[in-house]
C-alpha atoms as a PDB file:
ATOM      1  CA  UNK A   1      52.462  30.508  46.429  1.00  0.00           C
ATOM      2  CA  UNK A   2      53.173  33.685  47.941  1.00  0.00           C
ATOM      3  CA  UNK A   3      51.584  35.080  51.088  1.00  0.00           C
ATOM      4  CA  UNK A   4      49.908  31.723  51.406  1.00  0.00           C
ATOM      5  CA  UNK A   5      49.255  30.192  55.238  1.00  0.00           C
ATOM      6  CA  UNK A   6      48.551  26.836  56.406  1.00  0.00           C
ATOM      7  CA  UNK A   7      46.108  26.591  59.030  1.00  0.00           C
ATOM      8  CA  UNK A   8      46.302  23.046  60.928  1.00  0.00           C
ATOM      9  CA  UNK A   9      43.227  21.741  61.896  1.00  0.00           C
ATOM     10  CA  UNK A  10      43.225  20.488  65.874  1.00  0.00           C
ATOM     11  CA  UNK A  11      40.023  18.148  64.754  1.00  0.00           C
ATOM     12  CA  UNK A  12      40.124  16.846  60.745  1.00  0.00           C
ATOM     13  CA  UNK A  13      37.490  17.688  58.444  1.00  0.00           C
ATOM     14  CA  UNK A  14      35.873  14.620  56.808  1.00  0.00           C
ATOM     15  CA  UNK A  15      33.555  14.461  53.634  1.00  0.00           C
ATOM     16  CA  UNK A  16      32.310  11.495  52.006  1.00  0.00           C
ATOM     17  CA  UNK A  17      35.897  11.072  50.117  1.00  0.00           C
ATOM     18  CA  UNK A  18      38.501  13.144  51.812  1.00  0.00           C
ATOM     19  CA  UNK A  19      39.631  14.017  55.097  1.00  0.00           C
ATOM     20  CA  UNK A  20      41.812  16.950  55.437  1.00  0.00           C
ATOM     21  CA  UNK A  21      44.607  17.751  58.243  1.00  0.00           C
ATOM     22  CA  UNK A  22      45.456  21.337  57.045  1.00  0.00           C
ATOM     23  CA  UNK A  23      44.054  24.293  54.989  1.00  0.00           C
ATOM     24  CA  UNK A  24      46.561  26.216  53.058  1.00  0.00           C
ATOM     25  CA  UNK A  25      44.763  29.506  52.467  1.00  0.00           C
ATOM     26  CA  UNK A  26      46.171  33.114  50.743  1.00  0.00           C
ATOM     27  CA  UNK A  27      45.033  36.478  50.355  1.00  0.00           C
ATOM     28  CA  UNK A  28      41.662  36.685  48.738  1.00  0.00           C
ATOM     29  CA  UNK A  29      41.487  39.151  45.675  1.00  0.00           C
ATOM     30  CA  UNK A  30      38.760  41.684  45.796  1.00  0.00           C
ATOM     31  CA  UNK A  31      36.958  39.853  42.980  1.00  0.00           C
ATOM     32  CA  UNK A  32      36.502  37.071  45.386  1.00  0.00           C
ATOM     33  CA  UNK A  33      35.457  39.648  48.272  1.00  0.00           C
ATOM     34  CA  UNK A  34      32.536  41.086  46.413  1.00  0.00           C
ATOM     35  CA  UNK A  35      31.591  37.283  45.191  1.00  0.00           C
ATOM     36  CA  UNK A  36      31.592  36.031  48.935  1.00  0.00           C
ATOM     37  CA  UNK A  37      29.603  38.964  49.520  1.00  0.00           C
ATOM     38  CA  UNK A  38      26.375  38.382  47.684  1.00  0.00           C
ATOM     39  CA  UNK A  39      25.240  35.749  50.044  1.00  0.00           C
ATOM     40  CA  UNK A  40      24.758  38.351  52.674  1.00  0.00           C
ATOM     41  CA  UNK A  41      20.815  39.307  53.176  1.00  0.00           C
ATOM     42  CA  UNK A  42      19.622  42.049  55.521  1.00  0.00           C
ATOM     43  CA  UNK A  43      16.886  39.967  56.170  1.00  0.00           C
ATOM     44  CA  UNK A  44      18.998  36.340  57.901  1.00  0.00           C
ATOM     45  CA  UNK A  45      22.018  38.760  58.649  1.00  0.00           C
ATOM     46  CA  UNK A  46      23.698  35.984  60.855  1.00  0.00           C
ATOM     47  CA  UNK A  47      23.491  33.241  59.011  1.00  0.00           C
ATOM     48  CA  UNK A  48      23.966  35.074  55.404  1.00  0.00           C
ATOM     49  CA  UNK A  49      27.451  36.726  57.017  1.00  0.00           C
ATOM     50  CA  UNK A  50      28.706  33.064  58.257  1.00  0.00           C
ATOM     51  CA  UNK A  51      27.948  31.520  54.332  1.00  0.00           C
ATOM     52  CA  UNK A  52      30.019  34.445  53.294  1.00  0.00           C
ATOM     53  CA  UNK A  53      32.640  33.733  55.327  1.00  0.00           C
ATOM     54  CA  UNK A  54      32.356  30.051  54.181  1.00  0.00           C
ATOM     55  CA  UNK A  55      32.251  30.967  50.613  1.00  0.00           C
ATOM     56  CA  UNK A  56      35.599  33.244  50.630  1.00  0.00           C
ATOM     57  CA  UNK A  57      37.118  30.357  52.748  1.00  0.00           C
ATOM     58  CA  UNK A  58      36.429  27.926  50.088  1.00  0.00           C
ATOM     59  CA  UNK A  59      37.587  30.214  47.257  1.00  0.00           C
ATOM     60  CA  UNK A  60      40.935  31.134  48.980  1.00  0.00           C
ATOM     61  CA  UNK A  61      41.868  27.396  49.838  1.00  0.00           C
ATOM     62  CA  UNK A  62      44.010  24.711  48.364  1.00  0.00           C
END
């Protein structure tokens, strides 16, 4: 894919099935942008910004 990066993990992530070494990520669309963006609150600014950055991460990913 173009314009797409692979990130190498120094520590794997583990779920219950998987355990991954890399992330190959790419250039989010702005559709994805403004999805990743409704999690953000005024109210929990902090923690509404970091599931937004967690959300566009797992859109972007392969």
């Amino acid at each position: 894919m173009e314009n797409e990066k692979i990130l190498v993990l120094d520590t794997p992530i583990e779920d219950k099935e998987n355990t991954y070494q890399e992330l190959k990520l790419r250039e989010p669309t702005v559709y994805e942008v403004q999805e990743a963006a409704n999690f953000v609150r005024l109210d929990d600014l902090e923690t509404t910004i970091l599931e937004s950055q967690t959300d566009l991460v797992r859109r972007i990913s392969g």
